[in-house]
Protein backbone atom coordinates (compact mmCIF):
# COMPACT_ATOMS: atom_id res chain seq x y z
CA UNK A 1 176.73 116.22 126.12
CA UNK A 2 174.63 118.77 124.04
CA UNK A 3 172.12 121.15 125.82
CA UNK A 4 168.71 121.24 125.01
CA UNK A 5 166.59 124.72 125.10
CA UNK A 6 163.00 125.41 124.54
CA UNK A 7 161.09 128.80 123.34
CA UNK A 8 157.88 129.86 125.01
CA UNK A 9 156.59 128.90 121.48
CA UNK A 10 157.50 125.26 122.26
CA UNK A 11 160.22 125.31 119.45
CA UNK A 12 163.53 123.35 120.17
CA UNK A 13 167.17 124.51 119.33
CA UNK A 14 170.50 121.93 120.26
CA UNK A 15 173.32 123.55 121.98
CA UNK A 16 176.63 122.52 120.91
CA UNK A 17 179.76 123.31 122.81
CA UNK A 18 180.52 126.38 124.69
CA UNK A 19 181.71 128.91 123.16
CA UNK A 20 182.65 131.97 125.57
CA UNK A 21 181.30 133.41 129.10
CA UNK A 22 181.42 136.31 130.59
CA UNK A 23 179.87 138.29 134.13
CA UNK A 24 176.78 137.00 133.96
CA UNK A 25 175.99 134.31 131.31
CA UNK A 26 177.70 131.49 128.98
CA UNK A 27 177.39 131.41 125.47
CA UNK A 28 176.73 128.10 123.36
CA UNK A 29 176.94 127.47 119.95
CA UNK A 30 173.75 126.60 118.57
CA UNK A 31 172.90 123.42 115.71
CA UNK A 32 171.24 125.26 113.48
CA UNK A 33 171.22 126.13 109.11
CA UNK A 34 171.40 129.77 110.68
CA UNK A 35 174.69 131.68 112.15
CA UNK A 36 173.06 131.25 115.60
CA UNK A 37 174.26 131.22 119.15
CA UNK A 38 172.49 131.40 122.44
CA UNK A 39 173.47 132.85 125.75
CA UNK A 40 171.92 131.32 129.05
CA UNK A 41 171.99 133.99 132.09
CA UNK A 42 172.85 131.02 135.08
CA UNK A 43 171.93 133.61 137.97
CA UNK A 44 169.95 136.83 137.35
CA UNK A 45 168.68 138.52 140.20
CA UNK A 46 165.56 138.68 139.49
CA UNK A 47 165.06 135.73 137.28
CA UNK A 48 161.17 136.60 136.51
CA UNK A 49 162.64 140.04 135.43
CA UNK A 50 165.07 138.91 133.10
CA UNK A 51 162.44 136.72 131.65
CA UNK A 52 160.23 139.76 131.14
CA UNK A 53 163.02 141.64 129.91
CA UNK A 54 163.81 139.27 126.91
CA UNK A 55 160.29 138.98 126.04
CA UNK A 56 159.80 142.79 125.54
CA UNK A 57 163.38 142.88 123.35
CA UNK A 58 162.45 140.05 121.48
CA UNK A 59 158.88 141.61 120.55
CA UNK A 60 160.77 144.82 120.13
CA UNK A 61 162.12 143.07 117.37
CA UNK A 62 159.68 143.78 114.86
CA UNK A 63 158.67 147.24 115.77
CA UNK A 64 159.96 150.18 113.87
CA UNK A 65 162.97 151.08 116.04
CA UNK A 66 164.53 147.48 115.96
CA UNK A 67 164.05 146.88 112.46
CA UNK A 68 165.97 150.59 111.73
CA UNK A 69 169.13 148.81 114.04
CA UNK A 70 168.64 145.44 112.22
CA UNK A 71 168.83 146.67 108.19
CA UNK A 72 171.62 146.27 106.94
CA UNK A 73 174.16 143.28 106.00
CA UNK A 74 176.13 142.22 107.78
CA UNK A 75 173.78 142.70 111.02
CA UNK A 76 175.07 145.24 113.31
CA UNK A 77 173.31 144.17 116.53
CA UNK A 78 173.03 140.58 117.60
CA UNK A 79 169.38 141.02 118.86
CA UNK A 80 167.46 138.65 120.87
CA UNK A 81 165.10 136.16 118.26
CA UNK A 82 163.44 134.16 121.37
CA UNK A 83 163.97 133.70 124.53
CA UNK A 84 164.53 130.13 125.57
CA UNK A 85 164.85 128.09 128.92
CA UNK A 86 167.02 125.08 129.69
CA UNK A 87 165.06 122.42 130.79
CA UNK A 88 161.45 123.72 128.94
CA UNK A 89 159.02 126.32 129.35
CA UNK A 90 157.59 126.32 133.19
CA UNK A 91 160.19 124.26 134.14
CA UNK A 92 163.05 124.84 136.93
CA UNK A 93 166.02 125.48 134.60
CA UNK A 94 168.35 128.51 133.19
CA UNK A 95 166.66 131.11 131.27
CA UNK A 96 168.70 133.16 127.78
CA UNK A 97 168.03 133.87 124.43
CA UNK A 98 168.93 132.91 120.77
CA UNK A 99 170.63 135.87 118.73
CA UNK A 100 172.87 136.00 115.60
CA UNK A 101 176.08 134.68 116.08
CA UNK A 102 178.80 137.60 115.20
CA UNK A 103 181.58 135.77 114.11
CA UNK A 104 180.20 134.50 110.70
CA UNK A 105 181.03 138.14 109.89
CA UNK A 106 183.47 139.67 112.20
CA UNK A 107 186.28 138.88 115.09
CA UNK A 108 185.82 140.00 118.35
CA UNK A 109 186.80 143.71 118.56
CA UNK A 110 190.33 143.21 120.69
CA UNK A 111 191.92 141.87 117.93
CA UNK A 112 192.05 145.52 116.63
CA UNK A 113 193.39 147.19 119.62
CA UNK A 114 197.17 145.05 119.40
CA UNK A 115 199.57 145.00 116.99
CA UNK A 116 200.03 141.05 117.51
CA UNK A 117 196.48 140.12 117.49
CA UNK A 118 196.13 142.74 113.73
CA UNK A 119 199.42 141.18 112.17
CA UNK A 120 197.81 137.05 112.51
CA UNK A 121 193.98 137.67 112.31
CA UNK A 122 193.57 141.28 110.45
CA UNK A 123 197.03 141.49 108.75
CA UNK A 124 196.04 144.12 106.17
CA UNK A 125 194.15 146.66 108.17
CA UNK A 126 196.50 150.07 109.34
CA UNK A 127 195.19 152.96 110.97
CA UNK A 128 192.46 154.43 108.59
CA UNK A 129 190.59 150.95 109.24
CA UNK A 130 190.63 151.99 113.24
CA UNK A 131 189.62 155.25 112.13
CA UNK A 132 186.63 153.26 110.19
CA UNK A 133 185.71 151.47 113.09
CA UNK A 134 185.62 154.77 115.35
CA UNK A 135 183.60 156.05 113.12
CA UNK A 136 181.13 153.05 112.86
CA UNK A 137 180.82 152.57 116.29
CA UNK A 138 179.88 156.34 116.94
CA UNK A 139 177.54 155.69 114.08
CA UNK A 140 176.12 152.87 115.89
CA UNK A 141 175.85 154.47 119.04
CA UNK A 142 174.51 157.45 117.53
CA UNK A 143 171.71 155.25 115.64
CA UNK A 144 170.98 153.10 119.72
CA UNK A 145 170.45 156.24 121.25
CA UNK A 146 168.03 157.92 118.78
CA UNK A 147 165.72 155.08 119.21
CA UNK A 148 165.81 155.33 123.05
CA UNK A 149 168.55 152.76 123.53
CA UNK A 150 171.37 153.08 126.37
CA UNK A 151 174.26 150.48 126.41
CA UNK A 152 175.47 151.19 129.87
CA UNK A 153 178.18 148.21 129.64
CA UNK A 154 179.76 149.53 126.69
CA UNK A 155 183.16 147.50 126.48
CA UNK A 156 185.55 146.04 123.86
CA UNK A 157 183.86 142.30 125.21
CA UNK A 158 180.59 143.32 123.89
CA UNK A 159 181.93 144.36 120.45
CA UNK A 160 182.84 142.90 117.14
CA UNK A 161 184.61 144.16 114.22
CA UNK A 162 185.79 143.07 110.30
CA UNK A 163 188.21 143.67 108.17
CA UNK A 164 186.57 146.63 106.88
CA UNK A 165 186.44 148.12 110.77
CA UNK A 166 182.68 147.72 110.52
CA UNK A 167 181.36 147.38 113.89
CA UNK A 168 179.03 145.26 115.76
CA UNK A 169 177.06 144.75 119.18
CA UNK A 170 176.32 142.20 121.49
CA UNK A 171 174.80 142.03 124.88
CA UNK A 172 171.38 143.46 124.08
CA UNK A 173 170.09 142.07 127.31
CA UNK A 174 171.91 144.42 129.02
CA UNK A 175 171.20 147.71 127.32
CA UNK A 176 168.35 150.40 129.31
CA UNK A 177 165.30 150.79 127.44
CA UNK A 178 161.48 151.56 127.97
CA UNK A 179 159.08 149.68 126.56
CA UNK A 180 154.89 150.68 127.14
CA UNK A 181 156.22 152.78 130.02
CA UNK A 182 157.83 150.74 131.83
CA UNK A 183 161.60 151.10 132.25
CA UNK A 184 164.03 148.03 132.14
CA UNK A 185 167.65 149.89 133.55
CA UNK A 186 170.97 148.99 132.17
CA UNK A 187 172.21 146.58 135.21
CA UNK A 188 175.96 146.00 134.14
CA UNK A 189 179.33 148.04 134.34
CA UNK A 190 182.63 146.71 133.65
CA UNK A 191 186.33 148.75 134.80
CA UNK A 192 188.10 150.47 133.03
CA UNK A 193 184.68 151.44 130.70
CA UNK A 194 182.70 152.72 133.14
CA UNK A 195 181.80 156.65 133.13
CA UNK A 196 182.81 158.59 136.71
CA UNK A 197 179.71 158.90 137.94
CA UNK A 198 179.05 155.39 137.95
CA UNK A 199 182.13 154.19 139.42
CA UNK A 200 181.94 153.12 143.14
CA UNK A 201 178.00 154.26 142.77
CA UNK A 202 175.43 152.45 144.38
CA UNK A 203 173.87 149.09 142.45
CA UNK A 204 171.43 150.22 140.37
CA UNK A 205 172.42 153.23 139.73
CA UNK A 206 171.41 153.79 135.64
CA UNK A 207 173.07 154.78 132.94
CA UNK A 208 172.35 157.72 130.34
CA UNK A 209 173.35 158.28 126.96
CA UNK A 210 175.84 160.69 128.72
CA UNK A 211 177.98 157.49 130.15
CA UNK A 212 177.63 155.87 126.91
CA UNK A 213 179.72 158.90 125.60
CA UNK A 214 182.23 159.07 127.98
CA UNK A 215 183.09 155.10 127.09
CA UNK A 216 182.71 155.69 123.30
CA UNK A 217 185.93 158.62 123.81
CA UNK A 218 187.69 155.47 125.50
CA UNK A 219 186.99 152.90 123.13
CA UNK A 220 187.73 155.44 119.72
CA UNK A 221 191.12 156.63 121.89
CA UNK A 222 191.66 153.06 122.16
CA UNK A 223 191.62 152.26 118.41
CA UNK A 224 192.98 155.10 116.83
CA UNK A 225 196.04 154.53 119.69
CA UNK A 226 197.10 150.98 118.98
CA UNK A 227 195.09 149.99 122.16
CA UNK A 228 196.10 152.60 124.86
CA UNK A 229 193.47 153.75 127.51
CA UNK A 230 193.35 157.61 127.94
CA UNK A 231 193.99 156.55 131.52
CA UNK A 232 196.72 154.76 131.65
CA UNK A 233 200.03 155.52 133.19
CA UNK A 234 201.34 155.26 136.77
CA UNK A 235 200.29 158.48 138.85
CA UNK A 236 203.32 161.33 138.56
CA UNK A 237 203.29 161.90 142.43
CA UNK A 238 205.06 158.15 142.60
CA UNK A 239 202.00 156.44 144.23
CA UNK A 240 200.95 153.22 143.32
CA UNK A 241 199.08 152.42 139.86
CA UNK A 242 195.87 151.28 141.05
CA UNK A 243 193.18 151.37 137.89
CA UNK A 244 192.36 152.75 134.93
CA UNK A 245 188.83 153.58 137.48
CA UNK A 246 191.35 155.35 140.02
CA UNK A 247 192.78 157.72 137.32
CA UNK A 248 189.77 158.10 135.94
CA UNK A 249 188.59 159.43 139.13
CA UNK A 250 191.43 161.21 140.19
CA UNK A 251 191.69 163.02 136.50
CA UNK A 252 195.07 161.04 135.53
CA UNK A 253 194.97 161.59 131.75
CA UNK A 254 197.66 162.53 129.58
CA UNK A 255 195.37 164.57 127.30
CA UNK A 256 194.12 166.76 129.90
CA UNK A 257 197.85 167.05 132.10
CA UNK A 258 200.62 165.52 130.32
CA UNK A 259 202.43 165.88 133.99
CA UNK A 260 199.87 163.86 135.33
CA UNK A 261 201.12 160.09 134.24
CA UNK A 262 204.17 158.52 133.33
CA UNK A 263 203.78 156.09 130.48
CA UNK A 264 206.58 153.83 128.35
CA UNK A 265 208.25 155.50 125.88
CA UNK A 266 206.61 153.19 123.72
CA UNK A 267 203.14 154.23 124.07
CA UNK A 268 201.88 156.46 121.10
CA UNK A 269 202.76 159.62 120.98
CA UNK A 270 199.99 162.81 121.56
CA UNK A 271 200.25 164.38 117.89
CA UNK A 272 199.45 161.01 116.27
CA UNK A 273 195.96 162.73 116.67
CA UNK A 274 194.39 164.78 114.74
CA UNK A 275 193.92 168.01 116.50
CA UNK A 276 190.30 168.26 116.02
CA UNK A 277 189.61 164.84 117.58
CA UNK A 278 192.25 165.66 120.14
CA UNK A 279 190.24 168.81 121.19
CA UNK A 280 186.93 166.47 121.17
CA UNK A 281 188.34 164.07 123.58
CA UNK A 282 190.02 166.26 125.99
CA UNK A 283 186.38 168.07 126.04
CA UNK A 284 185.45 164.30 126.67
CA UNK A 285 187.13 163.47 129.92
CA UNK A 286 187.33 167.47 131.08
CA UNK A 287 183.86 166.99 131.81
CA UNK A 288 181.94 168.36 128.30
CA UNK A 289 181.19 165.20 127.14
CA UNK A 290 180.46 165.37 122.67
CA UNK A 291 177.45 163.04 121.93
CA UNK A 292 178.42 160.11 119.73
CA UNK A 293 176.77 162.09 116.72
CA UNK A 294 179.52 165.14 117.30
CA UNK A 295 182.38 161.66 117.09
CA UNK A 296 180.72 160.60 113.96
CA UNK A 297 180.88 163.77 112.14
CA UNK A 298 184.44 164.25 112.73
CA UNK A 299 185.52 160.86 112.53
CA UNK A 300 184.60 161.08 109.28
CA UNK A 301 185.83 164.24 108.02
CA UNK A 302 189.18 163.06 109.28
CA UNK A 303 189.05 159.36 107.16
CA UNK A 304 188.99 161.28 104.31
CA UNK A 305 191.32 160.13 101.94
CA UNK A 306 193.07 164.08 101.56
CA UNK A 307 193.39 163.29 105.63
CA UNK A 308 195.48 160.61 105.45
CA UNK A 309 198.81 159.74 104.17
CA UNK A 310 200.77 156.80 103.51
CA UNK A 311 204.42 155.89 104.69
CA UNK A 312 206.61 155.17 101.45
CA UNK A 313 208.36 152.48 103.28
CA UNK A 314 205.78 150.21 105.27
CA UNK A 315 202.00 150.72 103.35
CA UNK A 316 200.70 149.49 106.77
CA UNK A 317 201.75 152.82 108.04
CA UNK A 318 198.68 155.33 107.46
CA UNK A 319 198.55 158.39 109.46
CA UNK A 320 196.67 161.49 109.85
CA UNK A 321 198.07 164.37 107.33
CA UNK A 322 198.24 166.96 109.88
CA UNK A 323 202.02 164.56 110.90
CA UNK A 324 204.57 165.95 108.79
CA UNK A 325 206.33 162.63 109.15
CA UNK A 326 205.37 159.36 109.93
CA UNK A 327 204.34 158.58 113.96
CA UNK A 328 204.50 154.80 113.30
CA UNK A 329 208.48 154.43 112.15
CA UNK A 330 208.91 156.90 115.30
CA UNK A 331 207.61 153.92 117.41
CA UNK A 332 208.99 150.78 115.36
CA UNK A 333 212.37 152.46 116.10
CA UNK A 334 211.68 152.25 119.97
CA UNK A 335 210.42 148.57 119.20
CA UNK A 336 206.49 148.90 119.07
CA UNK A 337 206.09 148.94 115.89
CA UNK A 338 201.75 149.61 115.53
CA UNK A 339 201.38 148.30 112.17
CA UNK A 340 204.41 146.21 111.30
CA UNK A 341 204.45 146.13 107.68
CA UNK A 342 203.43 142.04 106.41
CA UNK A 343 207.18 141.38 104.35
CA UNK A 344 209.94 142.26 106.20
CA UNK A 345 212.08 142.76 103.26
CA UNK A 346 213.90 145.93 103.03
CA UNK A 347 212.48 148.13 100.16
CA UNK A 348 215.17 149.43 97.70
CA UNK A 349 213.88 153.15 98.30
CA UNK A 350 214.27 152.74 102.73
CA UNK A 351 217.11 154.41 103.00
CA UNK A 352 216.10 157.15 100.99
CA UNK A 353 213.17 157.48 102.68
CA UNK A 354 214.78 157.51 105.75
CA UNK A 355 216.82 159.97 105.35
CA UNK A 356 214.19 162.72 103.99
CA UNK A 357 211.99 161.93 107.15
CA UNK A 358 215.09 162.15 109.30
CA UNK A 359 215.63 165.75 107.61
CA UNK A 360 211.86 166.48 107.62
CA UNK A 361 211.91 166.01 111.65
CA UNK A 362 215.04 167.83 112.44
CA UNK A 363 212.90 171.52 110.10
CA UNK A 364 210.04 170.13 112.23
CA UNK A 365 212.13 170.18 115.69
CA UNK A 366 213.63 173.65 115.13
């Protein structure tokens, strides 16, 4: 049965059928000429709050600040149009918002962190399109947080990406911002994206633009490393694997101690990195945390196209040109294969190939 919600403003929009949830609200399709959606919060906990909240983000909408995040096609941020209310304005019912819907233009930004998920939905993206969508998200986050913006629930859930790695953001309602002096704190946190001084800290403890960083070094670690967290890997010692949170806490990250975890011999190796964005995330999680401008700038110096080089024997196989040979047959050999090339037909140059790299490794080795 479809869902009826009403503006402030009296104007009407038909839900259609659910389309994804998450910790706090459901998200509905909406039946509308538009690419719209509309996400109803079912239990805030301050519902009066949340209502004042949207109304300042949707007014926000047309000041100078918003409209800078909003130019631009396809949309980068899936802002808040109006906020609505199940059941009508005054009424006892569940209050949300309308936004843009983000998948007229992109898939949700997961499907870029597996190999499986790249090879059905994104089949001809390789590594310098992760690299691209590093360096748009730091761009992004660079561009929130010079108009006074704080995610604080920065997460892959909240994200959305093309083809083209250009990035996208969702979850507005959530972000920390002021607006005519009053402050509306970032409320949400998720594990595993969550700076350390914010895990295990008391409710309502805020973000900053420093937290934002830290989870930016996760999420770019996580793209340009076929989906590995810089904190995963059971503990050395031989305890128990608890959470990504636990290493986090405990400093468990092979960039900063490579005796510190034990991961799969499948899991990417170190020197698929560039060594300049190596340095910037180990300055990341040692505790001297780069601001998302510092990512951008480098990201971008290393997607240049004299930074990158191509594997003669899968095209899918782009890597930075700092590795004398390429990091993504290493790992296809051990059966992970990051960017498995789209015909599996042998190439009549392969063994060729092969051989040079295998020669190439054993000068590199000595």
């Amino acid at each position: 049965m479809a869902l009826t919600v009403v503006s402030d403003s009296g104007r009407t929009w038909h839900l259609t059928q659910r389309i994804g949830s998450g910790s706090e609200g459901v998200v509905y399709a909406v039946d509308d000429a538009r690419p719209l959606v509309a996400k109803l919060v079912l239990d805030p906990p301050d519902p009066a709050a949340y209502r004042r909240r949207i109304a300042r983000l949707v007014r926000q909408r047309r000041q100078p600040r918003a409209v800078r995040l909003l130019s631009g096609t396809p949309t980068r941020v899936a802002w808040p149009m109006a906020g609505v209310r199940a059941g009508g304005p005054g009424a006892d019912g569940v209050d949300g918002y309308v936004m843009t819907d983000m998948r007229h233009a992109r898939q949700p930004f997961a499907h870029l962190l597996t190999p499986q998920a790249r090879q059905v939905l994104l089949p001809r993206t390789t590594w310098a399109t992760a690299l691209a969508a590093a360096l748009s998200l730091a761009r992004l986050l660079t561009d929130l947080h010079a108009e006074g913006y704080v995610v604080g629930d920065l997460k892959p859930d909240n994200l959305w990406v093309d083809a083209h790695g250009r990035v996208g953001i969702a979850d507005v309602d959530s972000w920390q911002f002021t607006d005519g002096g009053e402050v509306f704190p970032g409320r949400m946190g998720t594990p595993g994206h969550t700076a350390p001084e914010r895990i295990g800290a008391p409710a309502g403890t805020a973000p900053d633009r420093a937290s934002d960083d830290f989870v930016l070094a996760v999420l770019v670690h996580q793209l340009l490393m076929c989906g590995l967290h810089p904190f995963a890997g059971h503990p050395s010692t031989g305890g128990d694997y608890l959470s990504y949170d636990d290493n986090v806490l405990h400093g468990r990250c092979r960039l900063l101690d490579r005796t510190s975890v034990v991961l799969p011999r499948s899991a990417p190796p170190v020197d698929l990195l560039p060594r300049r964005l190596a340095a910037l995330f180990r300055a990341a999680f040692g505790g001297v945390r780069p601001p998302a401008s510092v990512w951008a700038e480098a990201l971008a110096a290393e997607s240049e196209p004299a930074r990158l080089r191509t594997c003669r024997r899968n095209p899918l196989h782009v890597h930075t040109a700092e590795r004398p040979w390429c990091p993504w047959c290493d790992l296809a050999e051990r059966g992970a294969d990051g960017y498995p090339a789209p015909d599996p037909r042998p190439r009549a140059d392969s063994a060729a190939q092969g051989l040079k790299e295998t020669e190439e490794k054993a000068l590199w080795q000595r």
